[in-house]
Structures are given as C-alpha cells and as structure tokens.
N, C-alpha and C. Protein backbone atom coordinates (compact mmCIF):
# COMPACT_ATOMS: atom_id res chain seq x y z
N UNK A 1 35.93 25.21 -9.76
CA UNK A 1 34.59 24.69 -9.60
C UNK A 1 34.64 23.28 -9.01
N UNK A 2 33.52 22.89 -8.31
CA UNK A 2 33.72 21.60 -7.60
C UNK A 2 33.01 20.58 -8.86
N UNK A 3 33.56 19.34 -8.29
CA UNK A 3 33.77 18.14 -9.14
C UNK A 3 31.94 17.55 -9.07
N UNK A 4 31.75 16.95 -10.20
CA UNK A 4 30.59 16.32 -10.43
C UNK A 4 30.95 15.38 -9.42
N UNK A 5 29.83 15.01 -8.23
CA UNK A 5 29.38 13.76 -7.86
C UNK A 5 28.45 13.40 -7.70
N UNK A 6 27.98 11.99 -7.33
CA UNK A 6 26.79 11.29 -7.28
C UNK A 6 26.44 11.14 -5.76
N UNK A 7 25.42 10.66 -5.52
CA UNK A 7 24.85 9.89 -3.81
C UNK A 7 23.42 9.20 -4.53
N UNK A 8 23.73 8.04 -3.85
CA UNK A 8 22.59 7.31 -4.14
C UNK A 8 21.89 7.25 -2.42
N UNK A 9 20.76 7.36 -2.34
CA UNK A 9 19.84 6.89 -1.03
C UNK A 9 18.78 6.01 -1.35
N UNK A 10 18.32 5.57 -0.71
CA UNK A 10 16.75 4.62 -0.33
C UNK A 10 16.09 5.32 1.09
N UNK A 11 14.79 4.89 0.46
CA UNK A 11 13.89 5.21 1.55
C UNK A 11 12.31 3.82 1.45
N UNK A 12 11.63 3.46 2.35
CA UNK A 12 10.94 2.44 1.75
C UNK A 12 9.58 3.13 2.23
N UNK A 13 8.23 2.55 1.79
CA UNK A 13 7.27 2.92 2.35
C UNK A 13 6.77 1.58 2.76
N UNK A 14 5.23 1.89 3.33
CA UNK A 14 4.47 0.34 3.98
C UNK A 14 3.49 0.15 2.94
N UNK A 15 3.76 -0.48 1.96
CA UNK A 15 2.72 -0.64 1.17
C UNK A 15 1.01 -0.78 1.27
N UNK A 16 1.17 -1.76 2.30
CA UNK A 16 -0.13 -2.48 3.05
C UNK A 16 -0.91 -1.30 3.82
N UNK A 17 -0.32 -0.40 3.42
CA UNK A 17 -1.15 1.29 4.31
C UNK A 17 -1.68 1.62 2.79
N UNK A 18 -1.14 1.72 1.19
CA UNK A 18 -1.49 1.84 0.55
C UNK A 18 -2.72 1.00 -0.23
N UNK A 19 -3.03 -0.39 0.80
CA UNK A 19 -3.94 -0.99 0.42
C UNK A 19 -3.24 -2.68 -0.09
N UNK A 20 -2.01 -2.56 0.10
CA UNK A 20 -1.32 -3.72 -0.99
C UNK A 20 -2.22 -4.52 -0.73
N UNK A 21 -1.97 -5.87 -1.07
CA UNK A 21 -2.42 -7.39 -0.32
C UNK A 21 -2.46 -8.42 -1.40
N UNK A 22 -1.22 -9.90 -0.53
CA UNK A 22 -1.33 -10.61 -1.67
C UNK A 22 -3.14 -11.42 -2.15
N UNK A 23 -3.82 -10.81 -1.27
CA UNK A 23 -5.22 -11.58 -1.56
C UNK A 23 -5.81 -11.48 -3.08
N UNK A 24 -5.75 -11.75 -3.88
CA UNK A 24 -6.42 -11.45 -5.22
C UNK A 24 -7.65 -10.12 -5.19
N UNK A 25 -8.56 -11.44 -4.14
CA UNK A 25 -10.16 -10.45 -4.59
C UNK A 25 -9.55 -8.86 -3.97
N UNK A 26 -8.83 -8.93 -2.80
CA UNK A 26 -8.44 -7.49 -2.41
C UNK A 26 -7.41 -6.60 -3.64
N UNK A 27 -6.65 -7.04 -4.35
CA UNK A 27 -5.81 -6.70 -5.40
C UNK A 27 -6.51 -6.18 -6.75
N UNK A 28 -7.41 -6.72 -7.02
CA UNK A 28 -8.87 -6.77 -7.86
C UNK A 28 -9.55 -5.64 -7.22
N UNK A 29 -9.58 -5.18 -6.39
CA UNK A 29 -10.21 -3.83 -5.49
C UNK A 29 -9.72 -2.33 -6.19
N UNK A 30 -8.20 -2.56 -6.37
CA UNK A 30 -7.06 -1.38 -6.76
C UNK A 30 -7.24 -1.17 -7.86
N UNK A 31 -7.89 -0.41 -8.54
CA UNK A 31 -8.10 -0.29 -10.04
C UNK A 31 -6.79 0.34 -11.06
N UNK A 32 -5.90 1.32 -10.32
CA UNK A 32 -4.90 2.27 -10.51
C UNK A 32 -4.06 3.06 -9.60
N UNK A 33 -2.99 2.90 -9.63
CA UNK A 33 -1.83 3.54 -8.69
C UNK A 33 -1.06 4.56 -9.81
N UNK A 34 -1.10 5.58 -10.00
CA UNK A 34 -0.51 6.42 -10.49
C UNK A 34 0.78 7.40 -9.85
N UNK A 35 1.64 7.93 -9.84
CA UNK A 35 2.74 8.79 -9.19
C UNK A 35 2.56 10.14 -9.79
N UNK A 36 1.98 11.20 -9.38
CA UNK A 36 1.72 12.37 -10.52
C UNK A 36 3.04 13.57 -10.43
N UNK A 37 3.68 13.50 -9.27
CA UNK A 37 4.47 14.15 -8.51
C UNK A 37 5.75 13.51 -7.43
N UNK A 38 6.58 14.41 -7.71
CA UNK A 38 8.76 13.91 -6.94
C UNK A 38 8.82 15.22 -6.44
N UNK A 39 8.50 15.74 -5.68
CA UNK A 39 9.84 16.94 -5.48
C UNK A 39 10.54 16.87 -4.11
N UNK A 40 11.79 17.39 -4.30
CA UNK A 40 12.98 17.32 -3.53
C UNK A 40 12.63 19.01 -2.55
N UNK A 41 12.72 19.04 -1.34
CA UNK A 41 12.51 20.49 -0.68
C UNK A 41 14.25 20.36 0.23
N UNK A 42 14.70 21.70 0.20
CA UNK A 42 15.95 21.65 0.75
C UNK A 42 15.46 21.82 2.13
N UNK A 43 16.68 21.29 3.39
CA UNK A 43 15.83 21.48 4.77
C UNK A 43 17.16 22.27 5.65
N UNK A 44 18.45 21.46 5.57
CA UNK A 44 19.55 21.95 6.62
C UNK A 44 20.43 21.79 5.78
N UNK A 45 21.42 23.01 5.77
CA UNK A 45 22.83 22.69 5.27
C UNK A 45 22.67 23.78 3.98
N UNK A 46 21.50 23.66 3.07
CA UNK A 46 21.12 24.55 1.33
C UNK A 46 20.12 24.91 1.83
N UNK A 47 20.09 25.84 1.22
CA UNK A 47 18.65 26.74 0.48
C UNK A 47 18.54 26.79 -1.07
N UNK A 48 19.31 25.84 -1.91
CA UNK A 48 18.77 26.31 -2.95
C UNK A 48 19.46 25.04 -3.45
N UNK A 49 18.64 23.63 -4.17
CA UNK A 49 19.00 22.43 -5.25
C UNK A 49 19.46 22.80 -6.61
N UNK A 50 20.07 23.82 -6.81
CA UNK A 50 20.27 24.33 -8.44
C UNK A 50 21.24 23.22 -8.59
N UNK A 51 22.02 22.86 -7.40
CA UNK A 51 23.25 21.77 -7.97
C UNK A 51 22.74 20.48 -8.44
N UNK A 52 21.85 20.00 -8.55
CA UNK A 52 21.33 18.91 -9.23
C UNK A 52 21.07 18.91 -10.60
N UNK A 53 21.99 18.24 -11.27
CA UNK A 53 21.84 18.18 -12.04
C UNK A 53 21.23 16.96 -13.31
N UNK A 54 21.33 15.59 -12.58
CA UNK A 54 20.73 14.22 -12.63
C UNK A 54 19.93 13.87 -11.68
N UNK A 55 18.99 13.29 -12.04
CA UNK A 55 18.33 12.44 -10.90
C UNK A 55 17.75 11.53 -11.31
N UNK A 56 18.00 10.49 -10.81
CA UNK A 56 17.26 9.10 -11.57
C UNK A 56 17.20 8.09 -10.56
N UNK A 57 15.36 7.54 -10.19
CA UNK A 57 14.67 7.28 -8.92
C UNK A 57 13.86 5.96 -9.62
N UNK A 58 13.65 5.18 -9.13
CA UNK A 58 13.19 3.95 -9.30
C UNK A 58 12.31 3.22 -7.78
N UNK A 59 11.05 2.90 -8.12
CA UNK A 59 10.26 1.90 -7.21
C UNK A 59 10.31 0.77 -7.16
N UNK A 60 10.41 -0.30 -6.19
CA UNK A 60 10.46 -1.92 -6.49
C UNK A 60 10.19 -2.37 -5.08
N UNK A 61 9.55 -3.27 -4.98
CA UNK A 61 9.02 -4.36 -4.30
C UNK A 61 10.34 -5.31 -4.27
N UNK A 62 11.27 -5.22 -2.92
CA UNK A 62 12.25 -6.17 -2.40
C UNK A 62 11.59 -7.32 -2.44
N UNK A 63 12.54 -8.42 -2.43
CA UNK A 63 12.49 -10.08 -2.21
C UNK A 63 12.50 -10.13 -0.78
N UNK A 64 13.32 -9.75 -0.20
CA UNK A 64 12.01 -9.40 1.30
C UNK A 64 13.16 -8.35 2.05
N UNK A 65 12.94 -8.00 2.97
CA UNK A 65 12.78 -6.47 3.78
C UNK A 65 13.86 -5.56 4.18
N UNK A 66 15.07 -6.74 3.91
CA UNK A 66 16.56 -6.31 4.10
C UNK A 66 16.90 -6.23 3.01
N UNK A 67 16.54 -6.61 1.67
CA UNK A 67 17.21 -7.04 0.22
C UNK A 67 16.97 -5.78 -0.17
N UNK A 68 17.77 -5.20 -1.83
CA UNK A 68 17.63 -4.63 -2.60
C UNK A 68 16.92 -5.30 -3.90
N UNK A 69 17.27 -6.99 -3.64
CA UNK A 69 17.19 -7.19 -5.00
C UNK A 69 14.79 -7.20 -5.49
N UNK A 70 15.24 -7.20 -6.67
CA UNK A 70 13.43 -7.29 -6.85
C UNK A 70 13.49 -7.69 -8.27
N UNK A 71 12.35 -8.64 -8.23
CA UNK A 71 12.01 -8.84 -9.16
C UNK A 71 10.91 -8.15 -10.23
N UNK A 72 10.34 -7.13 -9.30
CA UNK A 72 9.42 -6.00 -10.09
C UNK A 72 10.07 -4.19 -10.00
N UNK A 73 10.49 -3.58 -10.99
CA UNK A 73 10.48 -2.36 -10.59
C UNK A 73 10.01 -1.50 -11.49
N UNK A 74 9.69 -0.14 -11.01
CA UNK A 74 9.30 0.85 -12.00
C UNK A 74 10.20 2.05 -12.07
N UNK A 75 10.68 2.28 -13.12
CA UNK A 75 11.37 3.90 -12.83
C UNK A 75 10.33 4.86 -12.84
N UNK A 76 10.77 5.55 -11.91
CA UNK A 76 9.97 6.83 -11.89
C UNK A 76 10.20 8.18 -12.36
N UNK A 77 11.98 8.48 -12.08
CA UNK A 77 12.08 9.58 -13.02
C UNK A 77 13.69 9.44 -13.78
N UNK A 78 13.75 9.50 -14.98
CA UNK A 78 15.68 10.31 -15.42
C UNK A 78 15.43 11.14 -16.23
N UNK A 79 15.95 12.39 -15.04
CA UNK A 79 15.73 13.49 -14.99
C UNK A 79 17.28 14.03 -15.62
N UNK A 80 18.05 14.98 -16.39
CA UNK A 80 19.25 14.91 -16.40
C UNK A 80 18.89 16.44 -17.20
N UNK A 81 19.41 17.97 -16.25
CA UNK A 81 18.92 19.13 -16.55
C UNK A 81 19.51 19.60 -17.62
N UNK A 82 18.79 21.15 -18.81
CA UNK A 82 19.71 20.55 -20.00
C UNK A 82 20.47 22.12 -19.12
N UNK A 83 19.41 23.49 -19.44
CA UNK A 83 20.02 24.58 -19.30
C UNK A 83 19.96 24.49 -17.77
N UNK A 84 21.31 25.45 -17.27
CA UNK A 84 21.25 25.68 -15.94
C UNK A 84 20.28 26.87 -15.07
N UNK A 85 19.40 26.49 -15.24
CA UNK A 85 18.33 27.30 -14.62
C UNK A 85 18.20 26.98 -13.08
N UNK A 86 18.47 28.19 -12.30
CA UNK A 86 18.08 28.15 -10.91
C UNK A 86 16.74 27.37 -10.62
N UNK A 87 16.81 26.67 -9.38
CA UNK A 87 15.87 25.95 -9.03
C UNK A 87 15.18 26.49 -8.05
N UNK A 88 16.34 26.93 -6.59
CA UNK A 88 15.46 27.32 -5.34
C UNK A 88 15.36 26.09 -4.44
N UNK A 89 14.60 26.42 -3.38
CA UNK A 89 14.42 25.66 -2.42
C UNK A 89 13.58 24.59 -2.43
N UNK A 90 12.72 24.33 -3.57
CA UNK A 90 12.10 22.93 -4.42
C UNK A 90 12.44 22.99 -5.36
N UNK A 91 12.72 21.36 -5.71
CA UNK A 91 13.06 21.15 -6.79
C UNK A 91 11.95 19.99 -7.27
N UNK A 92 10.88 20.78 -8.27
CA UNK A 92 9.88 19.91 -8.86
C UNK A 92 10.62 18.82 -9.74
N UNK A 93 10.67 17.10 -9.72
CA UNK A 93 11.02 16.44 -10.75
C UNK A 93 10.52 16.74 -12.08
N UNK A 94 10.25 16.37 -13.06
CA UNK A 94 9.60 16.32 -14.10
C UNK A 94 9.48 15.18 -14.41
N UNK A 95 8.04 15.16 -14.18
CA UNK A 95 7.41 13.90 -14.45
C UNK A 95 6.35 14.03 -16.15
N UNK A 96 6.79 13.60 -17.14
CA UNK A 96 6.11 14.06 -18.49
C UNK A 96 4.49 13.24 -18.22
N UNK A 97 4.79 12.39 -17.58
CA UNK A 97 3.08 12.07 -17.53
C UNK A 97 2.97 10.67 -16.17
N UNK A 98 1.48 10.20 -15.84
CA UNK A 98 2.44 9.90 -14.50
C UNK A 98 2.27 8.31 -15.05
N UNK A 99 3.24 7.85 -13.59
CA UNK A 99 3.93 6.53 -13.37
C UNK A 99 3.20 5.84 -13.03
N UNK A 100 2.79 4.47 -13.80
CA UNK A 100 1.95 3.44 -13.08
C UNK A 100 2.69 2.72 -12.18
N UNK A 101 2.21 2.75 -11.10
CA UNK A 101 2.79 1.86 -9.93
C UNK A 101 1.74 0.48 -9.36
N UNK A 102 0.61 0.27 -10.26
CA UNK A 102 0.34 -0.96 -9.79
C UNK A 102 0.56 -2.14 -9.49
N UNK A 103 1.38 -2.57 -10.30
CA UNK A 103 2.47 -3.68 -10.17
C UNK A 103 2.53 -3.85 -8.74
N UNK A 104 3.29 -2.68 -8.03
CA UNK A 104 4.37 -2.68 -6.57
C UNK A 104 3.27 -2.60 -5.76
N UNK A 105 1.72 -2.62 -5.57
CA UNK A 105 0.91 -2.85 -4.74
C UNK A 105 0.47 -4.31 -4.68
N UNK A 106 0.33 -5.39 -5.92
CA UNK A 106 0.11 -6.68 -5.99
C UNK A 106 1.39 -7.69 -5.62
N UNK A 107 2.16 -7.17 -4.23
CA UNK A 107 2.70 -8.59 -3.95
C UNK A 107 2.13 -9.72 -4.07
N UNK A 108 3.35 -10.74 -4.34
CA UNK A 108 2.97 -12.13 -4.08
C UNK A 108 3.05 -12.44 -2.41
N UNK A 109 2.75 -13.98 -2.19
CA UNK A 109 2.75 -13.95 -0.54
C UNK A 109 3.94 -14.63 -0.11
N UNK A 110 4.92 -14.41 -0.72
CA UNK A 110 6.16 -14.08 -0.23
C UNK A 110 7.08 -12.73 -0.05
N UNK A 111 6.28 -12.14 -0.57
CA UNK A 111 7.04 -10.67 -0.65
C UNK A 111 6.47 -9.65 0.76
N UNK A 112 7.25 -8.88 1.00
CA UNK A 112 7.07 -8.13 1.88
C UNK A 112 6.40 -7.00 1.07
N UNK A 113 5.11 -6.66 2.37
CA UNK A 113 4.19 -5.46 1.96
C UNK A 113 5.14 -3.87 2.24
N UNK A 114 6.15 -3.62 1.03
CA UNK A 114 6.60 -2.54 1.25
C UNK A 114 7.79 -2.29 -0.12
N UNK A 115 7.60 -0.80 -0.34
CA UNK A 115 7.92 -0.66 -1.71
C UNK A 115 9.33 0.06 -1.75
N UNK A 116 10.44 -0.05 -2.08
CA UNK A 116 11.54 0.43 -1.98
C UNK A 116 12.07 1.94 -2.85
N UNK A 117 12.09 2.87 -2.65
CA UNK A 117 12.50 3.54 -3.49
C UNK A 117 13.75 4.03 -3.34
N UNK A 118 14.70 3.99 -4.63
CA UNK A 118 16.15 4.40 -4.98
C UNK A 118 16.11 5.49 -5.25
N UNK A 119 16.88 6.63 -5.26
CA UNK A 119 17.08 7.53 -5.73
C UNK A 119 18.81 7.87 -5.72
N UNK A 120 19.06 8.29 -6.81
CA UNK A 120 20.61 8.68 -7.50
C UNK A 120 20.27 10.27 -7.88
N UNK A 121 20.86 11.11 -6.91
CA UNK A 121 21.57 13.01 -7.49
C UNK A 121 22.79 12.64 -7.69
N UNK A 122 22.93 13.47 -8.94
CA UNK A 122 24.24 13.77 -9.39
C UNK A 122 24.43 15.63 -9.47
N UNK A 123 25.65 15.87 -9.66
CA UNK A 123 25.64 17.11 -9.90
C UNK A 123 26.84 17.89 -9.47
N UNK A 124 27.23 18.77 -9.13
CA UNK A 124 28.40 19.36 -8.13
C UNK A 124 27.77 19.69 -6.60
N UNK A 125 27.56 18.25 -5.70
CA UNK A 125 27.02 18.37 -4.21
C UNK A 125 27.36 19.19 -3.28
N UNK A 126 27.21 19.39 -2.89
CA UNK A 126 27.33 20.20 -1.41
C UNK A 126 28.55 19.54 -0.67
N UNK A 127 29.79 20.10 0.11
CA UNK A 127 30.25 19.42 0.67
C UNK A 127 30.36 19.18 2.05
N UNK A 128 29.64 20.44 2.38
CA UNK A 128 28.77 20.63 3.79
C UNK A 128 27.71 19.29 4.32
N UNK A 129 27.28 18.84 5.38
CA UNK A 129 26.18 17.73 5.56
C UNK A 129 25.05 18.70 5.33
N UNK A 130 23.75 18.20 4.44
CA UNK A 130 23.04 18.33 4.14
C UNK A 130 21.75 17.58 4.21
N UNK A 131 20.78 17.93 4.74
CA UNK A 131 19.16 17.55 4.41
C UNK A 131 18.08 17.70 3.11
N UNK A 132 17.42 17.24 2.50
CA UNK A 132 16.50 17.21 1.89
C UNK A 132 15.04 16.45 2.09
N UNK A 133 13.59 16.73 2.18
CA UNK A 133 12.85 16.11 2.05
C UNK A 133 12.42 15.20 0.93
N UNK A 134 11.48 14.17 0.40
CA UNK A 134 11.22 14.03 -0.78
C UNK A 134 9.65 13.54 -0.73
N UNK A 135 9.53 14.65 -1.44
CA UNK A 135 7.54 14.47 -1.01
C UNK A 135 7.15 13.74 -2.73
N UNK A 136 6.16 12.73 -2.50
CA UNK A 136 5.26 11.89 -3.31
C UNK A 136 3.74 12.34 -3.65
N UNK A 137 3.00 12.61 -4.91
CA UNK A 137 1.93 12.20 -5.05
C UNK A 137 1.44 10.92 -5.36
N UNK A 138 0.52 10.77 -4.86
CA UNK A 138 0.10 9.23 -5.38
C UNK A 138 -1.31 9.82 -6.00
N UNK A 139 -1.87 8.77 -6.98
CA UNK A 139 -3.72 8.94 -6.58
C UNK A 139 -3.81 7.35 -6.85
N UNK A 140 -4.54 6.90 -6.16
CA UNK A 140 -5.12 5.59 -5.81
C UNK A 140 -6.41 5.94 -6.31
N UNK A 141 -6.92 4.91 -6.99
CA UNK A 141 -8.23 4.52 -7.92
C UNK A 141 -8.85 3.11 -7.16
N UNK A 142 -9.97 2.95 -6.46
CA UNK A 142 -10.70 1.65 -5.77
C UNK A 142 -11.85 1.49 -6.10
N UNK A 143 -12.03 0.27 -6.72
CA UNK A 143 -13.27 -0.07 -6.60
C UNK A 143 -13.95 -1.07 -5.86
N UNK A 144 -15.28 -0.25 -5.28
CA UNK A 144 -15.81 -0.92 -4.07
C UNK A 144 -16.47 -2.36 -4.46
C-alpha cells in the first residue's frame, strides 16, 4: 500500500469583489460573511478523492500580497475521515455549521484587499500529476 502523504496549496481571492473596504461606514454595510460549503471536484489524473483522508483549510488576510504571514485567520475546516467510505468524484468537506468570515472582509488600510486560503490533504496521494477544483459557498448579508 502506498505511504501516507501530505500537499499543502494556496489559492487567494479579491476580497474587494466581495465588498471588503478599509472604509468603516462601507465595513458597517457587511452585516455577515458566512462559508456554508468546501468541496473538492476531481478534474485530470482521478476520478475518485476516496484517498483523502485529512484536510485542514484555513482563511487569512496576508500582511500584504506576497506574504503568508497574517495577523487575522479563520479555520475553515479539520476534516480527518474516521470510516473509509468511498467518496467519488466530489468530495463534500464537512462543514458542522458555517464559518464566520467577517473578520477577512474588514481590512485595515494597510492590508491588501484579498483573502488567502491554505489548504493541507493528507492521505495515500496519487502519484500520477493530478487536478482538483475547489468550489466555495459564501452568503453575504448587506445592509443598505
């Protein structure tokens, strides 16, 4: 059997499409940022994520645009599967209830308008090159 390993990736979004802004009265607008939904879709290389067996993903607002480091973050999921149950070609996270992400929309005005997300699979990987998508729900709450 092949050996447990890990891969960590990043991917960032543009916050300021989500509304960020260090302006107060505009920040004061955002009532709620919630995450209701993670799932992983296989694309080239698998048809089927059963090999995942960890996953543990975190949001944060970089110190600015090249950095990792942050002074705000949120985890979003640690996920760590118990029984080995086939997954298939999505793999829904489990999210027990959702993630406030308001924080990572109220930069300060030194921070860059854009939100970093980490993600760590573990499991017995593929040793083939491989693709995956990773699709987000959000729901955004505004008041006019």
């Amino acid at each position: 059997t092949a050996a447990f390993s890990s891969v960590t990736f990043s991917f960032s979004i543009d916050s300021s499409k989500l509304g960020a802004s260090s302006k107060p009265e505009v920040q004061q607008g955002i009532v709620s940022v919630k995450l209701h939904r993670l799932a992983l879709t296989a694309k080239t290389g698998i048809a089927d994520l059963s090999f995942v067996e960890t996953l543990h993903a975190l949001a944060c607002v970089p110190t600015s645009k090249t950095s990792t480091l942050s002074a705000r973050q949120v985890e979003i999921a640690d996920y760590t599967r118990g029984a080995r149950t086939p997954v298939g070609s999505t793999f829904e996270v489990p999210i027990p209830e959702p993630v406030d992400l308001l924080s990572l929309l109220r930069p300060t005005a030194t921070e860059p308008r854009l939100i970093l997300v980490i993600v760590n699979l573990g499991g017995e990987l593929p040793t083939t090159e491989w693709k995956a998508d990773i699709s987000m729900s959000l729901a955004i709450e505004i008041r006019q």
